[in-house]
Protein backbone atom coordinates (compact mmCIF):
# COMPACT_ATOMS: atom_id res chain seq x y z
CA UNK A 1 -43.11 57.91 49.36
CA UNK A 2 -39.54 57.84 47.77
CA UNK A 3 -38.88 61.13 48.10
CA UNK A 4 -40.30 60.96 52.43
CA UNK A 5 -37.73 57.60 52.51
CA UNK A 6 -34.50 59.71 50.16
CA UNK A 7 -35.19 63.00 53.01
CA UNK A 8 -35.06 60.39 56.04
CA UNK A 9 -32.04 58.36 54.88
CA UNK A 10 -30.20 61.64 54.02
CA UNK A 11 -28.68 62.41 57.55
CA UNK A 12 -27.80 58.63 57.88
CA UNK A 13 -25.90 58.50 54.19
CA UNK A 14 -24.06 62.18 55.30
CA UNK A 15 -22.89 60.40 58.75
CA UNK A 16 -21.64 57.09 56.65
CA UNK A 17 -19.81 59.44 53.95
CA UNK A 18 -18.23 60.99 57.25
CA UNK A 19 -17.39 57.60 59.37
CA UNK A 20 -15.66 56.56 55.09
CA UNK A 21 -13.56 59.51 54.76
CA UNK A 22 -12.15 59.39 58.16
CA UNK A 23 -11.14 55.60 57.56
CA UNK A 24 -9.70 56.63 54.55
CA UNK A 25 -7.69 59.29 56.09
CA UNK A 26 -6.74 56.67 58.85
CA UNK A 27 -5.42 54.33 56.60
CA UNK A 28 -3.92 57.15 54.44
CA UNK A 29 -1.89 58.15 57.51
CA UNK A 30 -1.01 54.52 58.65
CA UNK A 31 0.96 53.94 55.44
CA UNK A 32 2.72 56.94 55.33
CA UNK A 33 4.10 55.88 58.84
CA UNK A 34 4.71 52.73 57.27
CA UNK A 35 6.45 53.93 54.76
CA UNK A 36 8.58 56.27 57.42
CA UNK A 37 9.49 53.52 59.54
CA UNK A 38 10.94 51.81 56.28
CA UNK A 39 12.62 54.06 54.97
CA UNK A 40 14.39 54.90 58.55
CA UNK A 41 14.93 50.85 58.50
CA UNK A 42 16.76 50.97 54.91
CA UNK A 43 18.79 54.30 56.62
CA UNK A 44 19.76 51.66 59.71
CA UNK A 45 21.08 49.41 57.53
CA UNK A 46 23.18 51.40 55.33
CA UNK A 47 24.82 53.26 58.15
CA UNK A 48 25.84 49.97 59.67
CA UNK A 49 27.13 48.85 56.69
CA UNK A 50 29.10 51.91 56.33
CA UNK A 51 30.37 51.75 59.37
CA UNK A 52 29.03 54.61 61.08
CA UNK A 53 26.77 52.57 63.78
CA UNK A 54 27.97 49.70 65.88
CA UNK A 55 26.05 46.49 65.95
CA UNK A 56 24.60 47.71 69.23
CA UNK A 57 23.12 50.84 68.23
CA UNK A 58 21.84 48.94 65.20
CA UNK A 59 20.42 45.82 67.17
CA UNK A 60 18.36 48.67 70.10
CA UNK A 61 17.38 50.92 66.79
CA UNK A 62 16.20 48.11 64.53
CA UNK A 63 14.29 46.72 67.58
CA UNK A 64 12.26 49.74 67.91
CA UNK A 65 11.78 50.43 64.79
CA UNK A 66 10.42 46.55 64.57
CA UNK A 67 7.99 47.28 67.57
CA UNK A 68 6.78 50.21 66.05
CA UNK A 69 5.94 48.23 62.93
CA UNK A 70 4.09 45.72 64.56
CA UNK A 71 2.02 48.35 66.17
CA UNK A 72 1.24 50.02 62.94
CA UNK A 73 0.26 46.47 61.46
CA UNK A 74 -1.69 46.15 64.67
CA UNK A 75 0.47 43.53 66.09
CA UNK A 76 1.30 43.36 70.27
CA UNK A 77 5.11 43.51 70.11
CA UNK A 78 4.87 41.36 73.19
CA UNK A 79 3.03 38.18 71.28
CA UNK A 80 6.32 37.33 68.98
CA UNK A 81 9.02 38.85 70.77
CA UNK A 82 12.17 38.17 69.22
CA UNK A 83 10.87 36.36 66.01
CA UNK A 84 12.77 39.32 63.74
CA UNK A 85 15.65 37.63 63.63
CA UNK A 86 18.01 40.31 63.88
């Protein structure tokens, strides 16, 4: 009887192994954005320190760089608009 039970769960443990690595690619993928959109964050700030953006540039940049965070996080951008304090 095991081995009737081990042939009819097989499909069902392939299809679960599938639906894990694809999560796992997922969030694989969602911290190397992560990641990205920090590191471009760390560039924004050292080029305004420099001197080669205005606070402008900085303030729009930062603010969609923010936004995209949040959406990575899975945050609406919309729900705490402003709270960055930049």
């Amino acid at each position: 009887m095991l081995l009737i039970d081990d042939l009819l769960m097989a499909p069902v443990r392939g299809l679960l192994f599938v639906v894990r690595e694809i999560a796992k690619a997922a969030e694989e993928e969602s911290a190397a954005d992560e990641r990205t959109v920090m590191a471009e964050l760390a560039a924004l700030h050292r080029a305004l320190d420099s001197g080669q953006l205005t606070e402008d540039a900085f303030d729009t940049r930062e603010a969609e760089l923010l936004e995209k965070l949040d959406r990575l996080h899975g945050k609406d951008p919309g729900d705490d608009a402003g709270s960055h304090g930049s």
